[in-house]
PDB file of N, CA and C in Angstrom:
ATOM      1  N   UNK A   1      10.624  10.949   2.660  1.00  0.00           N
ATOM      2  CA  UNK A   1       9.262  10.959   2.167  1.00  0.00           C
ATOM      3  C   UNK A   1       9.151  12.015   1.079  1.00  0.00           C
ATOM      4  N   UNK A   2       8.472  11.393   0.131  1.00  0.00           N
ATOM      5  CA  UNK A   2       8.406  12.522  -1.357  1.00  0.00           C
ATOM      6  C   UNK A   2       7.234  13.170  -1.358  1.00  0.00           C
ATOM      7  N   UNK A   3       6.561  14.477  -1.158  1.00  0.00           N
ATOM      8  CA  UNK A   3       5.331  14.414  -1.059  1.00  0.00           C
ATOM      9  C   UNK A   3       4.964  15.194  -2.500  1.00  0.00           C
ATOM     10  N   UNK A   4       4.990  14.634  -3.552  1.00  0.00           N
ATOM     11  CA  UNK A   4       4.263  15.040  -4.885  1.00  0.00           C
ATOM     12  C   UNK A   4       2.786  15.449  -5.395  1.00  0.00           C
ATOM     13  N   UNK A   5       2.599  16.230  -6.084  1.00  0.00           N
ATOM     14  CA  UNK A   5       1.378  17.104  -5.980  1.00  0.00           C
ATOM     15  C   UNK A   5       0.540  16.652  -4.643  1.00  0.00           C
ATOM     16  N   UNK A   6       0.809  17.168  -3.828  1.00  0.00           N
ATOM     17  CA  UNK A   6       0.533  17.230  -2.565  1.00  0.00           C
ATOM     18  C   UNK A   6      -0.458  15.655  -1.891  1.00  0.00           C
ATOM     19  N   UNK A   7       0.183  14.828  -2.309  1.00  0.00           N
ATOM     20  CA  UNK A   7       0.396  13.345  -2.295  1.00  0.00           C
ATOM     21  C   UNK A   7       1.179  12.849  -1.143  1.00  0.00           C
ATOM     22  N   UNK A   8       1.154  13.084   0.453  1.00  0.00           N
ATOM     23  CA  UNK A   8       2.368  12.363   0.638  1.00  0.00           C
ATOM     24  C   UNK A   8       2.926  10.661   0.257  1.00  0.00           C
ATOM     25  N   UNK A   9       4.127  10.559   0.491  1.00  0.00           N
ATOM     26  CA  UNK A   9       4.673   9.377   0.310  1.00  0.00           C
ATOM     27  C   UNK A   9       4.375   8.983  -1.523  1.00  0.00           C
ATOM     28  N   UNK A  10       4.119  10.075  -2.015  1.00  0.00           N
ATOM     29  CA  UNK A  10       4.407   9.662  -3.718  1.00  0.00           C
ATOM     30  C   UNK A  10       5.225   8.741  -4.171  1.00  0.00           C
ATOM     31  N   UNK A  11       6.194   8.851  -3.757  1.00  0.00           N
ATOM     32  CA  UNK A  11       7.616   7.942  -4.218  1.00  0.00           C
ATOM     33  C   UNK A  11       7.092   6.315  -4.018  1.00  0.00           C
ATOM     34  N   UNK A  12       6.469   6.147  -2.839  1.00  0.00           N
ATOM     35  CA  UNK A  12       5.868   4.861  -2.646  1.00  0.00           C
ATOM     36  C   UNK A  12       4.787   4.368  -3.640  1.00  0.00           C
ATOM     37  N   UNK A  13       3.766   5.294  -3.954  1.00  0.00           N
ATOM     38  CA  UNK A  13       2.870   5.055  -4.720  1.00  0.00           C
ATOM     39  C   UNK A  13       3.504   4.345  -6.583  1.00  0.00           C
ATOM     40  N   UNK A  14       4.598   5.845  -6.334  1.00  0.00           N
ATOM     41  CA  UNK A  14       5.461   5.390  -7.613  1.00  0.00           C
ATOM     42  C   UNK A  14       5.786   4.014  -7.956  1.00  0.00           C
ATOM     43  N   UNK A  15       6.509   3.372  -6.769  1.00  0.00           N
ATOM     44  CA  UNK A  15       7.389   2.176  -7.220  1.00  0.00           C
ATOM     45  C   UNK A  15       6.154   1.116  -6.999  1.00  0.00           C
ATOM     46  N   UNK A  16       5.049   1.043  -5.989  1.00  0.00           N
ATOM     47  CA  UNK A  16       3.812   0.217  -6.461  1.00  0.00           C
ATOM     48  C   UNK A  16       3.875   0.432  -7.811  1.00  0.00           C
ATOM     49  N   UNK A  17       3.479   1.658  -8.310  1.00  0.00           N
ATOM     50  CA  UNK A  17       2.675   1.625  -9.999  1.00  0.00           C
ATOM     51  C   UNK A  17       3.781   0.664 -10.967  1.00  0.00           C
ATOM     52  N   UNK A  18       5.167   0.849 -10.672  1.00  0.00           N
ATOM     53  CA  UNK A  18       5.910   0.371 -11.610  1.00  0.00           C
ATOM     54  C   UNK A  18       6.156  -0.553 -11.829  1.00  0.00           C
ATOM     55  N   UNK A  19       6.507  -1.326 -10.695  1.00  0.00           N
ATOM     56  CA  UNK A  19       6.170  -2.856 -10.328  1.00  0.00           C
ATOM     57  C   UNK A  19       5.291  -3.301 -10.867  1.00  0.00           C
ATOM     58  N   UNK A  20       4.086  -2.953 -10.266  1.00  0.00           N
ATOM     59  CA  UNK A  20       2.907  -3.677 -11.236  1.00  0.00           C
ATOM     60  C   UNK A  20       3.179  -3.873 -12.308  1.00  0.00           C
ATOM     61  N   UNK A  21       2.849  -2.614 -13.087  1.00  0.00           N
ATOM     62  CA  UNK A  21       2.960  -2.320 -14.549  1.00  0.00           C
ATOM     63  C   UNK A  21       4.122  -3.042 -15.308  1.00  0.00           C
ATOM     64  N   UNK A  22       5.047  -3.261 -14.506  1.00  0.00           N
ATOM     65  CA  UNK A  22       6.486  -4.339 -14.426  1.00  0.00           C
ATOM     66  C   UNK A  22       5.884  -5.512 -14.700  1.00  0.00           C
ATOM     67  N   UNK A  23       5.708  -6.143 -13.585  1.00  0.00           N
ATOM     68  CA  UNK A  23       5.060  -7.768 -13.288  1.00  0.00           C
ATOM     69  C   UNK A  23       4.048  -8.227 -14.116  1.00  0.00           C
ATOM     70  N   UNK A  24       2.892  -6.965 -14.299  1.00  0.00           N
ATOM     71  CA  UNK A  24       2.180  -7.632 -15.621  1.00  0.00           C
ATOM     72  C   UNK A  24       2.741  -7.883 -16.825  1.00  0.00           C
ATOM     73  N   UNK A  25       3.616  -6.790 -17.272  1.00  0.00           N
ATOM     74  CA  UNK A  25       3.889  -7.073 -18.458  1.00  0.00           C
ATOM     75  C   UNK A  25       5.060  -8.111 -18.504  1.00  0.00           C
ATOM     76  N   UNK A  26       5.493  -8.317 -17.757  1.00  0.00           N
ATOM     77  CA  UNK A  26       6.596  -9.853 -17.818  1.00  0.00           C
ATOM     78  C   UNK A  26       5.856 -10.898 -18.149  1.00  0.00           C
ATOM     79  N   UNK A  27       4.580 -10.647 -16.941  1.00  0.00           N
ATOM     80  CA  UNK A  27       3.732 -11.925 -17.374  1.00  0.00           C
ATOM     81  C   UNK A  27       3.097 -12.592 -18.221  1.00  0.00           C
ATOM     82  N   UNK A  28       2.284 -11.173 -18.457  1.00  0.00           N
ATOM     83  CA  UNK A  28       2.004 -11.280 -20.366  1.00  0.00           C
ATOM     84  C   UNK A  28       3.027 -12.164 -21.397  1.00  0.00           C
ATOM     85  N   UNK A  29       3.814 -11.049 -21.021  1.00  0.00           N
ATOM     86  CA  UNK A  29       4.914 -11.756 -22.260  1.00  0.00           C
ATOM     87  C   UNK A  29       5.179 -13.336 -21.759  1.00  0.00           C
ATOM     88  N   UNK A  30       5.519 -13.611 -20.730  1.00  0.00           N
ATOM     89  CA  UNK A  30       5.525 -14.712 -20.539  1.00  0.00           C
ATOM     90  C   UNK A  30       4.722 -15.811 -20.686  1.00  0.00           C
ATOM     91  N   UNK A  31       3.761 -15.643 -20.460  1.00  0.00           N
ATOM     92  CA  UNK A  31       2.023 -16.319 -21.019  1.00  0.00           C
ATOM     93  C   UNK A  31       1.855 -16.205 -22.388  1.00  0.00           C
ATOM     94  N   UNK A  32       2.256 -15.505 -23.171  1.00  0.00           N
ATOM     95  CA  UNK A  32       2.363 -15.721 -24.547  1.00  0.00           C
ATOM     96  C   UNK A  32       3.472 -16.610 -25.127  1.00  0.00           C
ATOM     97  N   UNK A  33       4.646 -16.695 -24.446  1.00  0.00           N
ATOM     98  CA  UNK A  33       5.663 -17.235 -25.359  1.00  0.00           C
ATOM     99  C   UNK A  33       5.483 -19.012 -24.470  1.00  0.00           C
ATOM    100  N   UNK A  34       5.248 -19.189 -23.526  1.00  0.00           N
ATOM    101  CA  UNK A  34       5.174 -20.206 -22.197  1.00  0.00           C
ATOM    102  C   UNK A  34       3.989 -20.859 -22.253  1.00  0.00           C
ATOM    103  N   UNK A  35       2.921 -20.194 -22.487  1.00  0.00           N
ATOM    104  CA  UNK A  35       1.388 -20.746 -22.671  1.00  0.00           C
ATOM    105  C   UNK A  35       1.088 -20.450 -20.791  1.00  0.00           C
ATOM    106  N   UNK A  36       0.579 -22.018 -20.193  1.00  0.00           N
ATOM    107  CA  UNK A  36       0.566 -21.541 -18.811  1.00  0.00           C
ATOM    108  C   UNK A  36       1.831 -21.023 -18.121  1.00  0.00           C
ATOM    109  N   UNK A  37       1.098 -19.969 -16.771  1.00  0.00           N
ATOM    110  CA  UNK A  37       2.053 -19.216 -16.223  1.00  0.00           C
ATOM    111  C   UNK A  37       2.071 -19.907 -14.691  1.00  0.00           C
ATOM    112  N   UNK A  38       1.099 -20.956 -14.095  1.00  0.00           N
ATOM    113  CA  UNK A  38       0.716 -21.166 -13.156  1.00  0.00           C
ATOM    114  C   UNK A  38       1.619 -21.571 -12.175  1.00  0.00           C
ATOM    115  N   UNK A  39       2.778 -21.875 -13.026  1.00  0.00           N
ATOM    116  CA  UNK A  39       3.926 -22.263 -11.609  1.00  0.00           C
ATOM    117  C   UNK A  39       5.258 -21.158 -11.707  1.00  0.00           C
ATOM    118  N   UNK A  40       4.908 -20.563 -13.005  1.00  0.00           N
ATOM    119  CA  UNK A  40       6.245 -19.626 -13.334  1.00  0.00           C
ATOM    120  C   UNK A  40       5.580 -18.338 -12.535  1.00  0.00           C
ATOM    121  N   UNK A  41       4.454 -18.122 -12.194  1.00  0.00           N
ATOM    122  CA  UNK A  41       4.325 -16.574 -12.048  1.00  0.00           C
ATOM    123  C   UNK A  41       5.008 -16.299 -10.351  1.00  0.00           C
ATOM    124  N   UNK A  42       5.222 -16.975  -9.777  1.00  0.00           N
ATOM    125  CA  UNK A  42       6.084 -17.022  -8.391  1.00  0.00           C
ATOM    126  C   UNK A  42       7.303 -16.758  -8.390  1.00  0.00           C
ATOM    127  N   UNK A  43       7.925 -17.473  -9.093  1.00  0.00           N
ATOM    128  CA  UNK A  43       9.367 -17.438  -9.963  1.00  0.00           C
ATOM    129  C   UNK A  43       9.588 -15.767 -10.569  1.00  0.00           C
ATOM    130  N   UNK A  44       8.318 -15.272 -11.067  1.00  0.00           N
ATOM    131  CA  UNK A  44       8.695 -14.210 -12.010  1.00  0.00           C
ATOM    132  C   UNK A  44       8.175 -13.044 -10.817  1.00  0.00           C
ATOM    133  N   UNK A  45       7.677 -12.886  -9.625  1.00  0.00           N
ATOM    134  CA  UNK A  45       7.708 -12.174  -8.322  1.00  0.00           C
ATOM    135  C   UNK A  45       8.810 -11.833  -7.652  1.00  0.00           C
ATOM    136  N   UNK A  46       9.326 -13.586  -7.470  1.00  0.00           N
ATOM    137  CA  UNK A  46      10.311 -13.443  -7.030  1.00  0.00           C
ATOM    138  C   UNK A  46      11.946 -12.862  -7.872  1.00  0.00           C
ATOM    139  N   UNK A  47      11.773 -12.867  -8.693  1.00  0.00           N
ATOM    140  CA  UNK A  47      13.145 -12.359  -9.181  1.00  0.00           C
ATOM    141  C   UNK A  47      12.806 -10.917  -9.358  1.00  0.00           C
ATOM    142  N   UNK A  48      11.691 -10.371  -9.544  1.00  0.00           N
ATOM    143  CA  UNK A  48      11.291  -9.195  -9.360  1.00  0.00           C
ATOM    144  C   UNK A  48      11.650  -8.108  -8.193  1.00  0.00           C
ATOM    145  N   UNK A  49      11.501  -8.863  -6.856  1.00  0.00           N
ATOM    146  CA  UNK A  49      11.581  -8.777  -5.755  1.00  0.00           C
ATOM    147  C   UNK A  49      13.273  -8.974  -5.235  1.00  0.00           C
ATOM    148  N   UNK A  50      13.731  -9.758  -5.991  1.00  0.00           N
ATOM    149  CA  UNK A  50      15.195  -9.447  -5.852  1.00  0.00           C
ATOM    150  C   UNK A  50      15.984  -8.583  -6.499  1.00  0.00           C
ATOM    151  N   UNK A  51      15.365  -8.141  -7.836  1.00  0.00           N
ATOM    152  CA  UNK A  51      15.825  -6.940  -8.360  1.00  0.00           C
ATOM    153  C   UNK A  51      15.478  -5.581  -7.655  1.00  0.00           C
ATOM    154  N   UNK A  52      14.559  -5.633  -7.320  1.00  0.00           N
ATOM    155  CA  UNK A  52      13.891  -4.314  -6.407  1.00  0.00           C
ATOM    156  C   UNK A  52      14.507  -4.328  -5.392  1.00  0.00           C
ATOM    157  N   UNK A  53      15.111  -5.357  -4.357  1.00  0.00           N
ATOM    158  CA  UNK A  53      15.629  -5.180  -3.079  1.00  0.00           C
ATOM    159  C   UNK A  53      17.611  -4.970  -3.483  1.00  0.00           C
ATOM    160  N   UNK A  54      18.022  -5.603  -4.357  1.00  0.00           N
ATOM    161  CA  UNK A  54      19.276  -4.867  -5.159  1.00  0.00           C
ATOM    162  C   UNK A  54      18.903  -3.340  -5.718  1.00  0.00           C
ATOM    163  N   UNK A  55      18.474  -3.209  -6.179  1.00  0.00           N
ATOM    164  CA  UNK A  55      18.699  -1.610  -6.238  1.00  0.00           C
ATOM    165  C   UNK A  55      18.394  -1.040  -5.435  1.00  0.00           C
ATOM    166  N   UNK A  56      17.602  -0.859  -3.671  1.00  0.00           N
ATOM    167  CA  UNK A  56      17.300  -0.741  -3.065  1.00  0.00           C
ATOM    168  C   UNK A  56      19.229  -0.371  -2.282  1.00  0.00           C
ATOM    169  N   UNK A  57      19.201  -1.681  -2.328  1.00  0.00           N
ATOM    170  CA  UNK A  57      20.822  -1.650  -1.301  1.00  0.00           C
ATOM    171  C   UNK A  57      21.834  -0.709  -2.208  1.00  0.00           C
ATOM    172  N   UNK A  58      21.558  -0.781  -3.575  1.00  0.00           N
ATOM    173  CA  UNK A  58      22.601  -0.454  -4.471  1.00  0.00           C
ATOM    174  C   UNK A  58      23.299   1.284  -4.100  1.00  0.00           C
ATOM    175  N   UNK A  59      21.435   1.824  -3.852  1.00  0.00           N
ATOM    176  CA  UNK A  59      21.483   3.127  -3.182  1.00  0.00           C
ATOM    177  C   UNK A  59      22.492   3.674  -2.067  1.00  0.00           C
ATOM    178  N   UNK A  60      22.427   2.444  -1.144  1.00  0.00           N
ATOM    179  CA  UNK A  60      23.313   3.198   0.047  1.00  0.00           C
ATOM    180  C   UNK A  60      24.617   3.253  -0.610  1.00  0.00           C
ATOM    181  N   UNK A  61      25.037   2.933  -1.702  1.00  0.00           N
ATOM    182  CA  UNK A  61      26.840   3.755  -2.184  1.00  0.00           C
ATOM    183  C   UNK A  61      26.326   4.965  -3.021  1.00  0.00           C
ATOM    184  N   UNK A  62      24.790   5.506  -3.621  1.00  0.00           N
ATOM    185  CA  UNK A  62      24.700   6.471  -4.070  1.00  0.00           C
ATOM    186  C   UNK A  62      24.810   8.171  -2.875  1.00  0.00           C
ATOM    187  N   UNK A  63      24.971   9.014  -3.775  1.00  0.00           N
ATOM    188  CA  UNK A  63      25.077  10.155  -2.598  1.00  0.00           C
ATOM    189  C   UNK A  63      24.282  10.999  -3.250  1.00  0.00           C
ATOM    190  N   UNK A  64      24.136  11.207  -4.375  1.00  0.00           N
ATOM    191  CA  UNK A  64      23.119  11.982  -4.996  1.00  0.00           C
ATOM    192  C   UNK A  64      21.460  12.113  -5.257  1.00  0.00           C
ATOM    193  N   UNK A  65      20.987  12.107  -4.190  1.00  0.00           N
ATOM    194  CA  UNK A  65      19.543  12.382  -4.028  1.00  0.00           C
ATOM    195  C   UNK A  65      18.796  11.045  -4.098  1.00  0.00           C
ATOM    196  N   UNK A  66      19.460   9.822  -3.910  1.00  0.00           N
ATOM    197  CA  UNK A  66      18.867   8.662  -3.795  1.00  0.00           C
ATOM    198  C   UNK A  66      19.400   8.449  -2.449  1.00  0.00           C
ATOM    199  N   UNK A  67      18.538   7.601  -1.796  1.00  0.00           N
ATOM    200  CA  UNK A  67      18.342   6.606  -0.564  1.00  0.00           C
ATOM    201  C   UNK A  67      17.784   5.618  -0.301  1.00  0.00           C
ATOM    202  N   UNK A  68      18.417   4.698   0.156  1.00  0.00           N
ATOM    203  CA  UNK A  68      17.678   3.496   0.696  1.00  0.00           C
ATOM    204  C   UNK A  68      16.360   3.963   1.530  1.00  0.00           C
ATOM    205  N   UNK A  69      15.768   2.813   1.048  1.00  0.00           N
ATOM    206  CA  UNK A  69      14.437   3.205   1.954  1.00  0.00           C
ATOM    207  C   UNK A  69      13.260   1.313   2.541  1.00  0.00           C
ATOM    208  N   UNK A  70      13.310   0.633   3.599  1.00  0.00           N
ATOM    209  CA  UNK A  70      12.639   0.078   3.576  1.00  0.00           C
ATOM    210  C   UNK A  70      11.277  -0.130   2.619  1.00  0.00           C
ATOM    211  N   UNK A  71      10.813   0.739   2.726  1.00  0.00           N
ATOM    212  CA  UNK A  71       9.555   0.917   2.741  1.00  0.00           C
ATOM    213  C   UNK A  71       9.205   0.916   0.741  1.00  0.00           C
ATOM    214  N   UNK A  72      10.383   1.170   0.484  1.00  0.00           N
ATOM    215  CA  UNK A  72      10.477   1.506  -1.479  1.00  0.00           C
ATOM    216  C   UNK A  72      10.678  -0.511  -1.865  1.00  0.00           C
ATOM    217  N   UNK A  73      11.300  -1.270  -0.666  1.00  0.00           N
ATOM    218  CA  UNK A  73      11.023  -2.425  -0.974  1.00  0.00           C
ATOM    219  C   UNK A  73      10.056  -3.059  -1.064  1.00  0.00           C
ATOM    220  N   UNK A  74       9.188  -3.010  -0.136  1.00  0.00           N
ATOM    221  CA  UNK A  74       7.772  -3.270   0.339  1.00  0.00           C
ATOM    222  C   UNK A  74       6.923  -3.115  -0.689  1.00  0.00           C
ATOM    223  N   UNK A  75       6.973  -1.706  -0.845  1.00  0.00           N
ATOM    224  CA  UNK A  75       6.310  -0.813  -2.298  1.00  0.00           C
ATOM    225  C   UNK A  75       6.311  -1.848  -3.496  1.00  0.00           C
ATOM    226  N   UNK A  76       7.976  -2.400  -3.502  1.00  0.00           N
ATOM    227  CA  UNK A  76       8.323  -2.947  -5.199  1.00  0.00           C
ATOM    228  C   UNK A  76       7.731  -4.431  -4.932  1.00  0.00           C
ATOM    229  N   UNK A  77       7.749  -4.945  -3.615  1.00  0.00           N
ATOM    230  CA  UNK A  77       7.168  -6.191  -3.611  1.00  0.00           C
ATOM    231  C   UNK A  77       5.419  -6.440  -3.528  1.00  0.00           C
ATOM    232  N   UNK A  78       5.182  -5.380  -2.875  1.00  0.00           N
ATOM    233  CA  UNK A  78       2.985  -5.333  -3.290  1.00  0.00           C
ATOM    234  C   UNK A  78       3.048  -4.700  -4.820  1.00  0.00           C
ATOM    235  N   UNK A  79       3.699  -4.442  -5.332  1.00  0.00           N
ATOM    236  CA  UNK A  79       3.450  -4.008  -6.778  1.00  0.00           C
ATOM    237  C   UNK A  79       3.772  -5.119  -7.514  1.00  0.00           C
ATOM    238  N   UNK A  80       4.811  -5.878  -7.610  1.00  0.00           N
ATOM    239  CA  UNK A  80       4.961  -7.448  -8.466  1.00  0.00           C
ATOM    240  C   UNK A  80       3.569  -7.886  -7.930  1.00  0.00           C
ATOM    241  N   UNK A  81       3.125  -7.963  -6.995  1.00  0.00           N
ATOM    242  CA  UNK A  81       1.989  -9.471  -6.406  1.00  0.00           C
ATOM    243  C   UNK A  81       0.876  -8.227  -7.341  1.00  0.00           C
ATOM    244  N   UNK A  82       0.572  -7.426  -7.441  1.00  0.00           N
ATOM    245  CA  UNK A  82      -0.249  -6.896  -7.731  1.00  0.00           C
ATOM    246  C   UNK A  82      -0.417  -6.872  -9.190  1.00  0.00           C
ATOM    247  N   UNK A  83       0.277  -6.969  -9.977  1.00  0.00           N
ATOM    248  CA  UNK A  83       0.558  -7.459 -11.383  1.00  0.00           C
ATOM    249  C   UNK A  83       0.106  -8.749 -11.767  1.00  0.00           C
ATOM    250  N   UNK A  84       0.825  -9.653 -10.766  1.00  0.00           N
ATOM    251  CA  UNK A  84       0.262 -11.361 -10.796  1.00  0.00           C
ATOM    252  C   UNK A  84      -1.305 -10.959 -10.473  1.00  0.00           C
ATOM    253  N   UNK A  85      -1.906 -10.321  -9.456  1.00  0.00           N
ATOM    254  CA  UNK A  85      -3.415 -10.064  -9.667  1.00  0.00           C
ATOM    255  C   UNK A  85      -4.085  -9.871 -10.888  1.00  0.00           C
ATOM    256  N   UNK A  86      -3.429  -8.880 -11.991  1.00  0.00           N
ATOM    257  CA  UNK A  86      -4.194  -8.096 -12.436  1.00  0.00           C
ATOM    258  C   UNK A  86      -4.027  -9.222 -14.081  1.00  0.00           C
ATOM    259  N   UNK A  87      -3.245  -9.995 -14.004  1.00  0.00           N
ATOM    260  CA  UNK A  87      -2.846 -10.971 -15.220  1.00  0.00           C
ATOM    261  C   UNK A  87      -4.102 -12.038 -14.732  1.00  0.00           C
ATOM    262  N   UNK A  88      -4.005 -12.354 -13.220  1.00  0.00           N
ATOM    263  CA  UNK A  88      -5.118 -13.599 -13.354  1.00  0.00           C
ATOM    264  C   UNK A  88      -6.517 -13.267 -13.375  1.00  0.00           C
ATOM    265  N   UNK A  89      -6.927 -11.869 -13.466  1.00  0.00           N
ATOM    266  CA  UNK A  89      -8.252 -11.014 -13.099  1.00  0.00           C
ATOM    267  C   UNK A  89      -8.173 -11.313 -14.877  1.00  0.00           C
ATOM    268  N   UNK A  90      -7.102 -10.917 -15.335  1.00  0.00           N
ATOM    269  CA  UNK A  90      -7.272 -10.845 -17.149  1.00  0.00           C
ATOM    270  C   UNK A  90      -7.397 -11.936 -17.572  1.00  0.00           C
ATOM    271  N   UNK A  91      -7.160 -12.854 -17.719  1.00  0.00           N
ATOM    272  CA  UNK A  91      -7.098 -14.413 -17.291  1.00  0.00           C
ATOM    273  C   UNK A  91      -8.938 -14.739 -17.184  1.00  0.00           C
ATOM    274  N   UNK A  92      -9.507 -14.496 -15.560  1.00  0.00           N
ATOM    275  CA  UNK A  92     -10.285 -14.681 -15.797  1.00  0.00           C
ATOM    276  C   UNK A  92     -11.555 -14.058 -16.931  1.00  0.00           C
ATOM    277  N   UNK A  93     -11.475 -12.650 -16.990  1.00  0.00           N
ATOM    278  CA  UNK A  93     -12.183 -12.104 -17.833  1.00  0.00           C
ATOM    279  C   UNK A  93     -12.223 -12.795 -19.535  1.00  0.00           C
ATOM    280  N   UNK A  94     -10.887 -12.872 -19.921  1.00  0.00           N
ATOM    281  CA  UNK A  94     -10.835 -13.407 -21.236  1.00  0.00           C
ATOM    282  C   UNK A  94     -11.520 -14.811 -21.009  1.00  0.00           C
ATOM    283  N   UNK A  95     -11.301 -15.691 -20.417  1.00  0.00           N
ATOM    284  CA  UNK A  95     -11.849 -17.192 -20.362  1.00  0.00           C
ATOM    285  C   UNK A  95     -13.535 -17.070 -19.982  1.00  0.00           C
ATOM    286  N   UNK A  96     -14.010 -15.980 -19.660  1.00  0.00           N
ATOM    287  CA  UNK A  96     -15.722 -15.611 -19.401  1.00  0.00           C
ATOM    288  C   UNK A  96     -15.819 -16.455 -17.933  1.00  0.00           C
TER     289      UNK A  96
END
């Protein structure tokens, strides 16, 4: 557990924020070059979610201040879905 400016579990908060901030901007980009995203944005979670759970495992051969951690998966997977939120919240706003 990372407890940053007196934050516990920072590290978790971290890999939510990045994810997101991840997943939207894939999506974006993807919605721009793709037009609709409506069947790709699952597709683009999920490979998200498999990259996050590979570096996750990748850790247990690290020895230097990284560790596996359940919970940093979890983190990276509510942070992709939370991206797909924040694209279809944008989505709706732009369309009124």
């Amino acid at each position: 557990m990372l407890n940053m400016f007196g934050i516990p579990h920072f590290d978790k908060i971290a890999h939510l924020g990045a994810y997101g901030v991840w997943s939207f901007l894939f999506l974006l980009a993807a919605q721009k070059t793709l037009g609709s995203i409506k069947t790709k944005k699952w597709w683009i979670v999920g490979a998200l979610a498999i990259i996050g759970i590979s570096l996750e495992y990748g850790q247990l051969f690290m020895h230097e201040g990284r560790s596996f951690e359940l919970l940093d998966m979890i983190a990276n997977g509510a942070g992709a879905i939370c991206g797909i939120l924040g694209i279809m919240i944008l989505n709706k706003l732009i369309k009124g």
